[in-house]
N, C-alpha and C. Protein backbone atom coordinates (compact mmCIF):
# COMPACT_ATOMS: atom_id res chain seq x y z
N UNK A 1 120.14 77.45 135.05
CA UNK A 1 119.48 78.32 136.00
C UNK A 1 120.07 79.72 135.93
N UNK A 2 119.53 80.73 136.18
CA UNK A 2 119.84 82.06 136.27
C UNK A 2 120.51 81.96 138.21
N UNK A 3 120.74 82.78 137.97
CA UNK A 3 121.46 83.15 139.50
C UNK A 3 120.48 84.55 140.05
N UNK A 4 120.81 84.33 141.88
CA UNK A 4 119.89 84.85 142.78
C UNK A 4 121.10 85.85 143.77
N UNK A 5 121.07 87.05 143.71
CA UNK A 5 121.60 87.70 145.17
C UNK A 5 120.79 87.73 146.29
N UNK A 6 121.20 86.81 147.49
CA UNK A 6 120.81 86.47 148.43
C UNK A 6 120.62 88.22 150.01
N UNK A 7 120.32 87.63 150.27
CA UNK A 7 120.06 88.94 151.37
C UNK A 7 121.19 88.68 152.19
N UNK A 8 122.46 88.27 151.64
CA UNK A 8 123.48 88.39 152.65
C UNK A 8 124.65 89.38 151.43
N UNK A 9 124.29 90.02 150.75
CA UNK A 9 124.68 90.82 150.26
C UNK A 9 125.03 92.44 150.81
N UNK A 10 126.70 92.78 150.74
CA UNK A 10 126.83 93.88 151.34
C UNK A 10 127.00 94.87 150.33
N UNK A 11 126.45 94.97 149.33
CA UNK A 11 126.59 96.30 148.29
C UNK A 11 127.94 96.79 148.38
N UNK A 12 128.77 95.64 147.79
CA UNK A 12 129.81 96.30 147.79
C UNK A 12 130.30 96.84 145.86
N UNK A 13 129.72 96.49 145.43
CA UNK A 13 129.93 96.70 143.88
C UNK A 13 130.44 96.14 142.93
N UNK A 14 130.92 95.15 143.36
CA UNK A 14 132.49 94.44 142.26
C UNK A 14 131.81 93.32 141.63
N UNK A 15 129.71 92.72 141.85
CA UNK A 15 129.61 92.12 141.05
C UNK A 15 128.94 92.95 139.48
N UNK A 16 128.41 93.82 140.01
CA UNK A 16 127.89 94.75 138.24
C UNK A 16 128.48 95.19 137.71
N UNK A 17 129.97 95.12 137.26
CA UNK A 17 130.93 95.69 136.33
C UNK A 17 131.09 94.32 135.76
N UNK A 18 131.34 93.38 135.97
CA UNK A 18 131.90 91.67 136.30
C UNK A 18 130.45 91.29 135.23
N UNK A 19 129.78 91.46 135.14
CA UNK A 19 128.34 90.74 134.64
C UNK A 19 127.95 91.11 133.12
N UNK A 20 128.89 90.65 132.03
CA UNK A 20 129.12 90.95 130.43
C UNK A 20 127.59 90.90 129.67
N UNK A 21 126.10 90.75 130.46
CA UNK A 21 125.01 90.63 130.02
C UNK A 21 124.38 91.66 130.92
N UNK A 22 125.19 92.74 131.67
CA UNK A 22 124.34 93.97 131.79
C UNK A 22 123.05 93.10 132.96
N UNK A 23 123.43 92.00 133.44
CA UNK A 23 121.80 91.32 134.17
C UNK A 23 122.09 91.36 135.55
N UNK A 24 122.96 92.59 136.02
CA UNK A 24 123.11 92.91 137.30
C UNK A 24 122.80 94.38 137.54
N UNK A 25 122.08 94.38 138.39
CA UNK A 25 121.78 96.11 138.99
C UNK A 25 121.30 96.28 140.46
N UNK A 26 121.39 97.68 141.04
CA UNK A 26 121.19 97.86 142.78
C UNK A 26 119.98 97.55 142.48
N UNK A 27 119.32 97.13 143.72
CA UNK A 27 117.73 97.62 143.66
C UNK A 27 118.01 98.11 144.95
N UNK A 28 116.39 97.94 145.71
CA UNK A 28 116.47 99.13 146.77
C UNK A 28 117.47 99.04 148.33
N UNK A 29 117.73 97.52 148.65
CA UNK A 29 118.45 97.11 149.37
C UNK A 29 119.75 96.05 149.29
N UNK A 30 119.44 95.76 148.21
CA UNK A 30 120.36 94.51 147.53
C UNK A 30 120.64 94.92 146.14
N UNK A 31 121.98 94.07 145.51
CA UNK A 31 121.97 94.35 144.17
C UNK A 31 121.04 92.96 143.62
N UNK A 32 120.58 93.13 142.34
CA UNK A 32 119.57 92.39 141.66
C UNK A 32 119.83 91.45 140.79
N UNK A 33 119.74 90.36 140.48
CA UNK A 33 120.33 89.71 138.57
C UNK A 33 118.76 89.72 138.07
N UNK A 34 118.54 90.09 137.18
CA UNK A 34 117.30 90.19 135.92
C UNK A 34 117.66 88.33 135.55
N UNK A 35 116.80 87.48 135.66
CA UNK A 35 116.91 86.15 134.73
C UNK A 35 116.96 86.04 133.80
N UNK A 36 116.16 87.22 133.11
CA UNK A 36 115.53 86.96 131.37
C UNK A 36 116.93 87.23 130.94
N UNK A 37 118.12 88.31 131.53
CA UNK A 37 119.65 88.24 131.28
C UNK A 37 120.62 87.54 131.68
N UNK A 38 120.49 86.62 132.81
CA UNK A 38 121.71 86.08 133.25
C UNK A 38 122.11 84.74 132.34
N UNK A 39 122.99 84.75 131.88
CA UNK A 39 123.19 83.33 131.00
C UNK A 39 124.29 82.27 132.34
N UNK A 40 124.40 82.82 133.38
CA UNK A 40 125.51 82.51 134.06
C UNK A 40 126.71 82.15 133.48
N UNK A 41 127.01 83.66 132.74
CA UNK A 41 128.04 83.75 131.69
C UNK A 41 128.48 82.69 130.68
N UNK A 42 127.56 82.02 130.32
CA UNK A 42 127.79 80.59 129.18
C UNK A 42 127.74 81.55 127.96
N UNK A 43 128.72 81.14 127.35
CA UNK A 43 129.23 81.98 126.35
C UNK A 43 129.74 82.70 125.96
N UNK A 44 130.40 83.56 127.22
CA UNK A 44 131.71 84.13 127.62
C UNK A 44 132.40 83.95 128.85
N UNK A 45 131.91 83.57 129.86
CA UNK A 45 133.40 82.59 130.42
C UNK A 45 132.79 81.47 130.93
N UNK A 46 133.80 80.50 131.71
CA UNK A 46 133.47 78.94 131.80
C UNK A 46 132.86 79.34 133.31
N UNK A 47 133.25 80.21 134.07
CA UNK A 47 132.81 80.04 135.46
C UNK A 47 131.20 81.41 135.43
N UNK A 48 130.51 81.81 136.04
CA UNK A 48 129.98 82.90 136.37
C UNK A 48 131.19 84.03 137.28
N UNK A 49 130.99 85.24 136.40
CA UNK A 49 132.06 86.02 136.98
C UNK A 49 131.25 86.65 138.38
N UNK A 50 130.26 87.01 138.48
CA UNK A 50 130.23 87.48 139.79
C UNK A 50 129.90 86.69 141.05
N UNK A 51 130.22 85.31 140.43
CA UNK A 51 130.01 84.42 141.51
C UNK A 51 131.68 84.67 142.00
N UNK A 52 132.52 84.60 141.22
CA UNK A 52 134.03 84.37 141.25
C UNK A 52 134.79 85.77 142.43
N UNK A 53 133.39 86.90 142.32
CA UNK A 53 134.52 88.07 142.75
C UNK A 53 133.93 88.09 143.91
N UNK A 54 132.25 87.80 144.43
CA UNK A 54 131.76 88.05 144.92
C UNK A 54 132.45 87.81 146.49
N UNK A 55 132.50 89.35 147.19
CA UNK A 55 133.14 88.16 148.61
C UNK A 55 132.90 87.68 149.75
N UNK A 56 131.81 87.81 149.58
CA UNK A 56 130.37 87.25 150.66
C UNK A 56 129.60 85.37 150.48
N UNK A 57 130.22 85.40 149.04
CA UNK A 57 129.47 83.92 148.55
C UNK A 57 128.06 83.83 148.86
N UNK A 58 127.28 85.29 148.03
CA UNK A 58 125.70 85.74 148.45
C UNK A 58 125.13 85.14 146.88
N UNK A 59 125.91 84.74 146.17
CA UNK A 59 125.13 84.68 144.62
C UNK A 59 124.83 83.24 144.37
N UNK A 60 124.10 82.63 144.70
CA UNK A 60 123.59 80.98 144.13
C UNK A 60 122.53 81.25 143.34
N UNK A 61 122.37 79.65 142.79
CA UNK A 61 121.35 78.99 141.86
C UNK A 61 120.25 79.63 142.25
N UNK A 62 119.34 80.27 141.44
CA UNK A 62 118.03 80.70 141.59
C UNK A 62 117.21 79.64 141.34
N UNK A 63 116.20 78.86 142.14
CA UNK A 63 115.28 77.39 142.05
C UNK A 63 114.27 77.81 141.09
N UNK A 64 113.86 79.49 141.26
CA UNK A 64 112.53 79.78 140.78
C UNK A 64 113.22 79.84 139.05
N UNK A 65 114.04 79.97 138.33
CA UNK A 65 114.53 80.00 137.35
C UNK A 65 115.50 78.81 136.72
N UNK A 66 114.95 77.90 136.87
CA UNK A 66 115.95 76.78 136.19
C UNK A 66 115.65 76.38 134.85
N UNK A 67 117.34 76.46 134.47
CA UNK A 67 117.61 76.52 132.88
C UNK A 67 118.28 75.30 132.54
N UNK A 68 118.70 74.41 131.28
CA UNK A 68 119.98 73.61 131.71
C UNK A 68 121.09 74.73 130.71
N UNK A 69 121.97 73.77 130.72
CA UNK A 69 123.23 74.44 129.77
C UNK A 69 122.59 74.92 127.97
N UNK A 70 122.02 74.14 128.00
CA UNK A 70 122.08 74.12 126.41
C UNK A 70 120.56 75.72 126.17
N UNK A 71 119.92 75.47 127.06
CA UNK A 71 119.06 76.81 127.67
C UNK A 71 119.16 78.38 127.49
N UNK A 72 120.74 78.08 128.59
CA UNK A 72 121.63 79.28 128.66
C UNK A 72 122.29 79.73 127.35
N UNK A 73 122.83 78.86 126.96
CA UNK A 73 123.76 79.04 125.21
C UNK A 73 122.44 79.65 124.33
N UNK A 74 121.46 79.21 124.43
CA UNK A 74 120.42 79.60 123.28
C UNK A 74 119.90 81.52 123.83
N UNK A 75 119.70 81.22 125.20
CA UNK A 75 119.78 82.84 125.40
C UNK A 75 120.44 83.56 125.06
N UNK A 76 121.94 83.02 125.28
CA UNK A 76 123.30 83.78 125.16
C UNK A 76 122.97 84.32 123.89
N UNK A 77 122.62 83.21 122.93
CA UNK A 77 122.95 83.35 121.27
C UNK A 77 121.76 84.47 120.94
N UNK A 78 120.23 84.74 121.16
CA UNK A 78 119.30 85.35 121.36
C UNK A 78 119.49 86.98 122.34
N UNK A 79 120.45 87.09 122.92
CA UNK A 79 121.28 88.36 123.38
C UNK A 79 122.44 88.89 122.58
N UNK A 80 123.34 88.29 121.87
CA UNK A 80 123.93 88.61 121.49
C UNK A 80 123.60 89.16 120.00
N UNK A 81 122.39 88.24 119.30
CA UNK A 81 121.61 88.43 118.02
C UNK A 81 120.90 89.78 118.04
N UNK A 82 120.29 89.97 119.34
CA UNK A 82 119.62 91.46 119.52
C UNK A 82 118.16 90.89 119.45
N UNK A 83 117.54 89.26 119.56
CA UNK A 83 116.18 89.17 119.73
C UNK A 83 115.44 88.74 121.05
């Protein structure tokens, strides 16, 4: 699954530096994760990093986007390839 910032998000910033697939950004009231980018970091670290810094615990499983593991790795590999 890709991951969701929930509306209990306080724009504080420390998850879009943290997010090595660039699939975090503000939008107009909340910050955003893009799906077609989030690998929930499979393939560079074991946990999701902006779940880890986040300090609200606003970032869960997105339902409307479910991936399994082996999903995520093939994106990863398809981002990192440049297709």
């Amino acid at each position: 699954m890709a991951l969701i910032i929930t509306d209990e998000c306080i724009n504080c910033d420390v998850c879009e530096p943290e997010c090595p697939n660039g699939a975090i950004s503000q939008g107009e009231e909340i910050y955003l994760i893009n799906p077609g980018l989030c690998t929930e970091c499979v393939g560079h670290y074991n946990e999701p990093q902006c779940v880890e810094v986040c300090p609200v615990d606003c970032i869960k499983t997105d339902p409307g986007h479910i991936e399994t593991k082996e999903q995520l790795k093939a994106k990863y590999q398809s981002l990192i390839s440049g297709n």
